[in-house]
Every structure is written in C-alpha cells, then in structure tokens.
N, C-alpha and C. Protein backbone atom coordinates (compact mmCIF):
# COMPACT_ATOMS: atom_id res chain seq x y z
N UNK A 1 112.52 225.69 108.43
CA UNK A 1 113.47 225.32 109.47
C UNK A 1 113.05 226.05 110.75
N UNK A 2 112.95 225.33 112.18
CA UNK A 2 113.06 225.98 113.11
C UNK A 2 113.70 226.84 113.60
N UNK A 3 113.25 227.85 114.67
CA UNK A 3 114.42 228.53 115.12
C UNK A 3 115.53 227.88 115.79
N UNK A 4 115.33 226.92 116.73
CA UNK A 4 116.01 225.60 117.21
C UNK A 4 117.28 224.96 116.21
N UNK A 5 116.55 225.01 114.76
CA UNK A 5 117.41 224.73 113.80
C UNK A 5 118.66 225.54 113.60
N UNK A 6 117.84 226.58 113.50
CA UNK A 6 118.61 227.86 112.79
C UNK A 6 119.96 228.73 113.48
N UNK A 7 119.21 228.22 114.87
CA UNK A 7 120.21 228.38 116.29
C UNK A 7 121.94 227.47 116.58
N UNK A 8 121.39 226.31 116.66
CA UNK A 8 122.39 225.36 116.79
C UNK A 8 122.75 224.71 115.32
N UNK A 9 122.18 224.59 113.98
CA UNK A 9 123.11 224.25 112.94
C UNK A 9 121.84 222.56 112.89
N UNK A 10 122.13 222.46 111.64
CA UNK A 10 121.34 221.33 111.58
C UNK A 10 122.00 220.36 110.31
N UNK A 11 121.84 219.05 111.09
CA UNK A 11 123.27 218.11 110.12
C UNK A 11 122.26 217.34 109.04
N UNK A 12 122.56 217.57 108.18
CA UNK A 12 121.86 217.40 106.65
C UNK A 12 122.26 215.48 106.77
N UNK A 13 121.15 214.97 106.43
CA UNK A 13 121.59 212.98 105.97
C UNK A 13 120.64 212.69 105.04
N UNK A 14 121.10 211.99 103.87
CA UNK A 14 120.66 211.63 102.90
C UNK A 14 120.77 209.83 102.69
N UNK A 15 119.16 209.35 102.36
CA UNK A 15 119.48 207.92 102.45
C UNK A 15 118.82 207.03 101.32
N UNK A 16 118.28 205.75 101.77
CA UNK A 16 117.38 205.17 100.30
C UNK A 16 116.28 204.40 100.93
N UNK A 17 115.56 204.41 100.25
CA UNK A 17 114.85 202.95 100.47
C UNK A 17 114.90 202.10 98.88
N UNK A 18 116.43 201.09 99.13
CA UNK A 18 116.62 200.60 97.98
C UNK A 18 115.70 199.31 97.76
N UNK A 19 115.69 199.03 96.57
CA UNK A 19 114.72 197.90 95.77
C UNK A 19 115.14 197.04 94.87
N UNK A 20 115.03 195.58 95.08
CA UNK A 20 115.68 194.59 94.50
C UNK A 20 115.93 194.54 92.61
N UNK A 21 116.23 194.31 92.51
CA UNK A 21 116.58 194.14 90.83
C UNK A 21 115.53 192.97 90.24
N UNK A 22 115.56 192.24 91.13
CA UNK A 22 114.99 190.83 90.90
C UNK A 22 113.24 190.81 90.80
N UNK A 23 112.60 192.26 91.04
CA UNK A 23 111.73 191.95 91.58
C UNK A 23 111.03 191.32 92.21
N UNK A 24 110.90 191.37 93.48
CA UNK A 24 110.98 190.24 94.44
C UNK A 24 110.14 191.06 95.19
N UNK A 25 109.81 192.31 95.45
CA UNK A 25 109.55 194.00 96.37
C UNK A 25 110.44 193.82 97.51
N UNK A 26 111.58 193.18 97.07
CA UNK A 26 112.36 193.29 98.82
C UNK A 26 113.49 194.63 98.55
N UNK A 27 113.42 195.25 100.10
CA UNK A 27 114.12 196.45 100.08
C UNK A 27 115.59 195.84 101.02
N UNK A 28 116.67 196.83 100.98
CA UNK A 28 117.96 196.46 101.41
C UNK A 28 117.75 197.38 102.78
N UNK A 29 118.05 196.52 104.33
CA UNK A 29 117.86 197.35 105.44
C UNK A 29 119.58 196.61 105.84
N UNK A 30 119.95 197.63 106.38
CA UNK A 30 121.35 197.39 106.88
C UNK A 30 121.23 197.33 108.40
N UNK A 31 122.62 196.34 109.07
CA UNK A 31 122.37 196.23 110.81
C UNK A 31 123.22 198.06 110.87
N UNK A 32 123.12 198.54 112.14
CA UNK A 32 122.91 199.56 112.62
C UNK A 32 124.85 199.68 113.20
N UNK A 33 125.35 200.58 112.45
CA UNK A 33 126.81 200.52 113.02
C UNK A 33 127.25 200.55 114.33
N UNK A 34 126.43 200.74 115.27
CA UNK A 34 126.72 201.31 116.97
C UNK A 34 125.81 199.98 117.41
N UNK A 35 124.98 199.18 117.14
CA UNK A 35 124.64 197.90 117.70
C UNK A 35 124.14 197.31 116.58
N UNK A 36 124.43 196.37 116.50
CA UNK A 36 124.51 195.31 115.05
C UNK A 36 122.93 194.50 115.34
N UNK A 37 122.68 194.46 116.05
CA UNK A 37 120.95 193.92 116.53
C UNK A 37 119.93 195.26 116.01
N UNK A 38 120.56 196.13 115.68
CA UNK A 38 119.53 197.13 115.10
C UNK A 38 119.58 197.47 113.58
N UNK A 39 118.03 197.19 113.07
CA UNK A 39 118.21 197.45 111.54
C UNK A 39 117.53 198.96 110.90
N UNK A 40 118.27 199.30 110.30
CA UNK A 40 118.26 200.91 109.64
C UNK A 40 118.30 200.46 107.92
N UNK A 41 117.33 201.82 107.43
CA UNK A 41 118.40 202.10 106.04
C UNK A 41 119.36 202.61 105.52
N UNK A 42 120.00 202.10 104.65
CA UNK A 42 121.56 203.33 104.78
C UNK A 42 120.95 204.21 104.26
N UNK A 43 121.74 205.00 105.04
CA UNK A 43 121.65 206.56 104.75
C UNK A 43 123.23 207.19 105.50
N UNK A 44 123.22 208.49 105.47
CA UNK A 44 124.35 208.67 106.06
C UNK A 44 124.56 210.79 105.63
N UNK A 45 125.65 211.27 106.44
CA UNK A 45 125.63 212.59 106.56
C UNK A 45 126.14 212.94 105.13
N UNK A 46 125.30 213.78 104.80
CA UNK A 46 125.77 214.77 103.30
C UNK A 46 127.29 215.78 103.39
N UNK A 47 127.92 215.69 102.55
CA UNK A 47 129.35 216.42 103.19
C UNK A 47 129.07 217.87 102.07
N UNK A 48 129.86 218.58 102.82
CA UNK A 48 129.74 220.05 102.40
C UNK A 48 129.76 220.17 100.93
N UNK A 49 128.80 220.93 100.20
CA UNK A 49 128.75 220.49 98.36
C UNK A 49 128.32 219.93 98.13
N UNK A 50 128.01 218.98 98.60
CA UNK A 50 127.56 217.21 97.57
C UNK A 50 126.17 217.50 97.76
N UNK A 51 125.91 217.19 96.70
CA UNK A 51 123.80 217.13 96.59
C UNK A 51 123.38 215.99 97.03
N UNK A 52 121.98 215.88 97.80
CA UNK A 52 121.54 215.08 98.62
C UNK A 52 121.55 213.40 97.81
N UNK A 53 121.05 213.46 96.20
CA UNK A 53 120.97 211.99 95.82
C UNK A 53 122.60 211.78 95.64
N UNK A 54 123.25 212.50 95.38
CA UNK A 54 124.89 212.19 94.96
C UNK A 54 125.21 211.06 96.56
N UNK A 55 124.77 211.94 97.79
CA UNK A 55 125.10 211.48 99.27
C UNK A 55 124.11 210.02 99.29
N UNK A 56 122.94 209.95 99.05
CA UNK A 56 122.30 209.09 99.35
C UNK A 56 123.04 207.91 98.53
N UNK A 57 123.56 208.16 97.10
CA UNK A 57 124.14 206.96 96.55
C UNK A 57 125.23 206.20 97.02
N UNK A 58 125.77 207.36 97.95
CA UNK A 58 127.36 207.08 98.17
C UNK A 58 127.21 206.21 99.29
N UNK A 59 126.19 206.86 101.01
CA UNK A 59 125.75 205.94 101.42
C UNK A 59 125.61 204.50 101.27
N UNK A 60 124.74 204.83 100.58
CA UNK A 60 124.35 202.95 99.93
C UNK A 60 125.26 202.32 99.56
N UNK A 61 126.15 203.02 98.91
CA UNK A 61 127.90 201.67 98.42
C UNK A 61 128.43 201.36 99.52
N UNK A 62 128.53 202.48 100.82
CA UNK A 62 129.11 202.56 101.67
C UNK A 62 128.70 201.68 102.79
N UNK A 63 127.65 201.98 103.01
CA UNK A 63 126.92 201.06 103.88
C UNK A 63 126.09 199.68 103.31
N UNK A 64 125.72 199.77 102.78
CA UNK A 64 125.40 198.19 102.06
C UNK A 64 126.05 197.16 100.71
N UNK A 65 126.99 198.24 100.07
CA UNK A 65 127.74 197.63 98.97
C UNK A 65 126.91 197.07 97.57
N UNK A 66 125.81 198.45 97.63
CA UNK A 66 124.87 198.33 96.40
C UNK A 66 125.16 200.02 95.54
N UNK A 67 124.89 199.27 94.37
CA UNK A 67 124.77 200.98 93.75
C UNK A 67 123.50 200.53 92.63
N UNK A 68 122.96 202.06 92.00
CA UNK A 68 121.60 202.08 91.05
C UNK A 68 121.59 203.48 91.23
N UNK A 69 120.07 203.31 90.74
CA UNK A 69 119.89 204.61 90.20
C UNK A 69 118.79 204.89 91.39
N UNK A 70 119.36 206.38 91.50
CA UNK A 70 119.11 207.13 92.74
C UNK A 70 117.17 207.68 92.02
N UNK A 71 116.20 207.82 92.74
CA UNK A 71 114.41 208.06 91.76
C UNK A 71 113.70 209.01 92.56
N UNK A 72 112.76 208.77 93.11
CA UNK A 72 111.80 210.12 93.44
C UNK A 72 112.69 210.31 95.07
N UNK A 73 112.06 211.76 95.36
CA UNK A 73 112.19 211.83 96.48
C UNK A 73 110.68 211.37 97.56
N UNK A 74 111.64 210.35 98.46
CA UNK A 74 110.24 209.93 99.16
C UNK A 74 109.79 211.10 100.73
N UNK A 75 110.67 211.71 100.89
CA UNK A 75 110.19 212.76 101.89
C UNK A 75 111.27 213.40 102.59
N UNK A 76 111.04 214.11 103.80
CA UNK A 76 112.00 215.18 104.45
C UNK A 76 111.53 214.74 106.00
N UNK A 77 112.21 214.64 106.50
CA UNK A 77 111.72 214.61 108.36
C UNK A 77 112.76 215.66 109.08
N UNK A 78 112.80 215.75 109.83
CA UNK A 78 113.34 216.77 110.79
C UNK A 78 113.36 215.74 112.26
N UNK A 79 114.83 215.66 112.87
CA UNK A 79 114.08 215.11 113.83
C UNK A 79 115.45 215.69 114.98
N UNK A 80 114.84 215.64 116.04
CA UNK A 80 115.55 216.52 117.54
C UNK A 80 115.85 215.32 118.34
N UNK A 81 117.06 215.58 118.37
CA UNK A 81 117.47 214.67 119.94
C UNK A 81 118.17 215.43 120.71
N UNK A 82 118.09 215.06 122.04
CA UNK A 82 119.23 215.57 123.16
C UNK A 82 120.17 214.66 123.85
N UNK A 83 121.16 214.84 123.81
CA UNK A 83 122.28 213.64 124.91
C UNK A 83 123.11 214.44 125.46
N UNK A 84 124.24 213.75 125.84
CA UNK A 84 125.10 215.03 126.79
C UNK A 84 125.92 216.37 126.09
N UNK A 85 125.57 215.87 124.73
CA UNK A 85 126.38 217.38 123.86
C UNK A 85 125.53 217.98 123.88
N UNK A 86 124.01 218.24 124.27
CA UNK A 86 123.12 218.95 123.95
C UNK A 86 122.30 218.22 122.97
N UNK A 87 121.15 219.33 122.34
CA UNK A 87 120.54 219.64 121.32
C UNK A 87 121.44 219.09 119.91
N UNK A 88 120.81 218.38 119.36
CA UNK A 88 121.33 218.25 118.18
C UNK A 88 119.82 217.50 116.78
N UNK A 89 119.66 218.47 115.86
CA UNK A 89 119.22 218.71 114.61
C UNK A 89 119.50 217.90 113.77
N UNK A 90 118.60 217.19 112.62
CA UNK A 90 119.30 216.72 111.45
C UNK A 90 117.99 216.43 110.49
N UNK A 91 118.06 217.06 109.58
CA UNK A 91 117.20 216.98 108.31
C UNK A 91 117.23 215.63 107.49
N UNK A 92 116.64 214.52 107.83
CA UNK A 92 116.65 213.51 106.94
C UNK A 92 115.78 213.39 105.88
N UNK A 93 115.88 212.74 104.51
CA UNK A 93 115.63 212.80 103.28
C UNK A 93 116.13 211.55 102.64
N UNK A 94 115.23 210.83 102.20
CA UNK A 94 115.72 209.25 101.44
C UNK A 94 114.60 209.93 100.09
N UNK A 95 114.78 208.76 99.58
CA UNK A 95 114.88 208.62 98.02
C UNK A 95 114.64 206.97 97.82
N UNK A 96 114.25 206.78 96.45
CA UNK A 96 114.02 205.49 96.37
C UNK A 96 115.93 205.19 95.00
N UNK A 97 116.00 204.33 95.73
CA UNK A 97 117.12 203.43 94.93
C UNK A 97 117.04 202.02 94.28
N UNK A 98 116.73 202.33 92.53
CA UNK A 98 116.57 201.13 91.89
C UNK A 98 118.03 200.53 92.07
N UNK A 99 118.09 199.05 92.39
CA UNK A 99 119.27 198.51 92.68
C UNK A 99 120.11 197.75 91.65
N UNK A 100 120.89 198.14 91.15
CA UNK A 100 121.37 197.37 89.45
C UNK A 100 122.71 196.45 89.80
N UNK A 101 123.50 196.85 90.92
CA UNK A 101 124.43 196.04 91.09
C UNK A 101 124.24 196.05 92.78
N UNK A 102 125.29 194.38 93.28
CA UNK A 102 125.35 193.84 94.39
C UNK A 102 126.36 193.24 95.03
N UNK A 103 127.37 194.15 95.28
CA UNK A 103 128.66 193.37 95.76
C UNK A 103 128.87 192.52 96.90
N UNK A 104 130.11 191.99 96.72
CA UNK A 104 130.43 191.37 98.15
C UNK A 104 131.11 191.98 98.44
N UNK A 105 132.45 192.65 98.79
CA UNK A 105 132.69 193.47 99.13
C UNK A 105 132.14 195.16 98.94
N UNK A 106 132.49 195.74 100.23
CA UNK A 106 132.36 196.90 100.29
C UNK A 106 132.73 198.10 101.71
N UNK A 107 132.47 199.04 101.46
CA UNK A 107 133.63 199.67 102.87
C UNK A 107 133.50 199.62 104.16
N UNK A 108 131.95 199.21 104.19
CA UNK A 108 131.45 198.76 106.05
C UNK A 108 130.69 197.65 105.78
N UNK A 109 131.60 196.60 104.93
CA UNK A 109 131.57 195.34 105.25
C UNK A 109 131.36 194.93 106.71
N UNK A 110 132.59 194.87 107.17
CA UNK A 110 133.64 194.27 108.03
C UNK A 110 132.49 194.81 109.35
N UNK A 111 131.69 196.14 109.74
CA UNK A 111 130.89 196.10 111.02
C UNK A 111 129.27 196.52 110.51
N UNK A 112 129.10 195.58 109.41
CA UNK A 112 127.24 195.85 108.85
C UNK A 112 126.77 194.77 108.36
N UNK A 113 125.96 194.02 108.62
CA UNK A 113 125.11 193.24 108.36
C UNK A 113 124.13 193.83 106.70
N UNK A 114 124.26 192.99 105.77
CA UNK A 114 122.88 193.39 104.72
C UNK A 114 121.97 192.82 104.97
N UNK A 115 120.71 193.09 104.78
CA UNK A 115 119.40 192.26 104.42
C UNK A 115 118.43 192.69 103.45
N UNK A 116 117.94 191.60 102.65
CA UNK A 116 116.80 191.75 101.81
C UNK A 116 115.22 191.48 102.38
N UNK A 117 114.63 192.30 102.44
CA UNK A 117 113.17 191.74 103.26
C UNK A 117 112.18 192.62 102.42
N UNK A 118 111.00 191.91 102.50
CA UNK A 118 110.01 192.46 102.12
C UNK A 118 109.85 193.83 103.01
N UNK A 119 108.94 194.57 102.48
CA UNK A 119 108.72 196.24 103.25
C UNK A 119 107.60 195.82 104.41
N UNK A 120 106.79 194.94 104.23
CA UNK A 120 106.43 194.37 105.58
C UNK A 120 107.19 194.05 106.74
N UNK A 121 107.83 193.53 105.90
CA UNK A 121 108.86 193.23 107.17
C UNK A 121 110.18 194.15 107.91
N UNK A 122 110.32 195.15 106.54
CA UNK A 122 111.34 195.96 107.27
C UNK A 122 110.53 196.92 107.80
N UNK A 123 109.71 197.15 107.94
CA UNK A 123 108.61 198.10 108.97
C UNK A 123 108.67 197.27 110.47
N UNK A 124 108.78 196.48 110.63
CA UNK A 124 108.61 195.34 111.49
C UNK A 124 110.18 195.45 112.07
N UNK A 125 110.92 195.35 111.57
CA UNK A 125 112.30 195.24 111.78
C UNK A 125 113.22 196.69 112.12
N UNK A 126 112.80 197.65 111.60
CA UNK A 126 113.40 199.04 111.36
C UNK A 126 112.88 199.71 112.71
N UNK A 127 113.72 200.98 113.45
CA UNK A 127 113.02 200.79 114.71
C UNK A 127 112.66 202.36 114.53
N UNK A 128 113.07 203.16 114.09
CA UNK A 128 113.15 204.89 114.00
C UNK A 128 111.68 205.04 112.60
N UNK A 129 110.79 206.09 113.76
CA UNK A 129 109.75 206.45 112.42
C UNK A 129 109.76 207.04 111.66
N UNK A 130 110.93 207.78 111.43
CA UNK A 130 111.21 208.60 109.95
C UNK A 130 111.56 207.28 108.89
N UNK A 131 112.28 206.15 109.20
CA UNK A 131 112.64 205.29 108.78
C UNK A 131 111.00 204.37 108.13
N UNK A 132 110.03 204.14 109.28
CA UNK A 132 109.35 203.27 108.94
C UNK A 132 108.20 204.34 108.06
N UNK A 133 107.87 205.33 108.08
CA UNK A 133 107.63 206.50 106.87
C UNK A 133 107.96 206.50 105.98
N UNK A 134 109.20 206.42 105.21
CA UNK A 134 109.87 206.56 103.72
C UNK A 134 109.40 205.17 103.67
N UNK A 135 110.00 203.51 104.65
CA UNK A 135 109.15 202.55 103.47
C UNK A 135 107.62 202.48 103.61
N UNK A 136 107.34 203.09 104.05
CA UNK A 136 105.62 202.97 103.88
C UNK A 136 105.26 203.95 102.47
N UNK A 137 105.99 204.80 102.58
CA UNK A 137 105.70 205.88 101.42
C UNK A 137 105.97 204.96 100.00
N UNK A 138 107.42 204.19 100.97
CA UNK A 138 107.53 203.52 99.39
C UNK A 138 106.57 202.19 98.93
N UNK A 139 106.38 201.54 99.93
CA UNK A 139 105.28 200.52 99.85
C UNK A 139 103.74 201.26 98.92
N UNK A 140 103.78 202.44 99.51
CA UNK A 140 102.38 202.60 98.98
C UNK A 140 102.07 203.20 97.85
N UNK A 141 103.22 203.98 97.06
CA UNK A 141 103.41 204.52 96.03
C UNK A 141 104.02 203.83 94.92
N UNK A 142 104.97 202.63 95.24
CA UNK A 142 106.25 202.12 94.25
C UNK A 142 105.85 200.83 93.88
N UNK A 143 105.04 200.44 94.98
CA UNK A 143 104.52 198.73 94.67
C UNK A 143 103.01 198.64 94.50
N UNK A 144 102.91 197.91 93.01
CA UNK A 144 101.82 197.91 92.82
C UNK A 144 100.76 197.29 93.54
N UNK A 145 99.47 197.96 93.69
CA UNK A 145 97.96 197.62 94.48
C UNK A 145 98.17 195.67 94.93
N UNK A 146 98.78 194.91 93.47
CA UNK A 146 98.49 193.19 93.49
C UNK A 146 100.11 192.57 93.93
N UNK A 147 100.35 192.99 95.30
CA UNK A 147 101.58 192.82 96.22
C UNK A 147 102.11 191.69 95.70
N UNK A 148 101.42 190.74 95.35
CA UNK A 148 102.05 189.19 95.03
C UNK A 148 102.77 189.59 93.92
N UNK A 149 102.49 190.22 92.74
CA UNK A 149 103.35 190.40 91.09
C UNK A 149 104.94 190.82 91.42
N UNK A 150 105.02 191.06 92.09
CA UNK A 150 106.46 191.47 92.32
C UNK A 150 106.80 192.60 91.29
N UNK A 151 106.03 193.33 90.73
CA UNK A 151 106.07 194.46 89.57
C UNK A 151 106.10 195.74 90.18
N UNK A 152 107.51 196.66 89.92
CA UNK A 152 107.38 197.64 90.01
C UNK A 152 106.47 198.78 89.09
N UNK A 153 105.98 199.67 89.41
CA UNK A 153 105.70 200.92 88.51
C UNK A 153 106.70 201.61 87.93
C-alpha cells in the first residue's frame, strides 16, 4: 500500500468477471449506474467484515441478478482519482464467477442494463483498464487456446 493510501484510507471493491453456464465464453458486463451508456463489471464496495469473494458475490446478485460460484482470484489494481473531495483510493480485486443461476428480477434492476458478450467484445465495450485487465486475464487463462469450443478449463 502506498503512503497516499495509508494517509487518506483506501475503499476496498470486490467484483467478477462472470461466465455463462451455457458455455457460450460470454461474460456478464452490466450498464454503469451513473450513465447507463457505460458498460462495467459488477463489482461493488466490500462492507466492513465481509471477505472480498463473499462481496464480489453479493455484487453480482446486486448488480446483475446472477449468482455461482465465486473461483480464482484474477488480480488486485490500485487505482487514484481526484475530484472535488480530493484524493480518493480504492483497491480493486475481481475473481472469476461460474454462473449457475439467472434471474429476472433483481435489486438494480430498475437503473442497470445486463449483457452477455463475448470477452472480445467486452474489452471493446468496457471503458476502465483495471476492468479490461481482469477480462483479458480471464480470456487468457479460463478459455481454452480453440476459442470456437466454447469449453471451459
């Protein structure tokens, strides 16, 4: 952790790069709660106690209205912004999420868009590079070398 970190407090978010059931290699990218033209993965802030995959799962019900089983960790970023509150910190961390169920309802229905897309395409679509990092990590580790089989490892 930086001193920067260590100074001002740093807000812990835990997220996924979830994966179809169907095998299909399409991952779940959600529209972006503050402008709906922007696509993200859910993820979302870890609350005091809760362990990072417990947060990343909860996320995902929350924001896309999927649940599974929470799998490797795909990495850690650190990333700094400034706006008019200042300095502000946040340790992001996704995980890969096998996807076993798919609701229609769920709690940010009502201001989130779902989508299923290939990881080509949500690289293409996703706009933040900590974001387009975890699915590349996951593209290149989770899906096998012959992209067409639709076969996970």
């Amino acid at each position: 952790m930086s001193e920067l970190a260590a100074t001002f407090g740093v807000r812990q978010v835990a997220g996924v790069v979830a994966y179809s059931p169907d095998n299909s290699n399409k991952i779940c990218i959600v529209s972006s709660s503050k402008k709906s033209n922007k696509w993200v993965l859910p993820k979302g802030g870890v609350e005091s106690g809760e362990k990072k995959k417990i947060a990343a799962a909860r996320e995902a019900w929350e924001e896309a209205g999927i649940k599974g089983e929470v799998g490797d960790k795909l990495g850690d970023w650190h990333i700094y912004t400034v706006n008019s509150e200042g300095l502000r910190a946040e340790h992001y961390t996704f995980y890969t999420l096998k996807v076993t169920k798919i609701y229609d309802d769920w709690p940010e229905k009502d201001g989130r868009r779902r989508k299923w897309v290939q990881a080509d395409k949500a690289l293409e679509l996703v706009k933040w590079k900590y974001m387009k990092k975890a699915i590349s990590k996951f593209e290149k580790n989770f899906i096998k070398d012959d992209y067409k089989t639709g076969y996970f490892w």
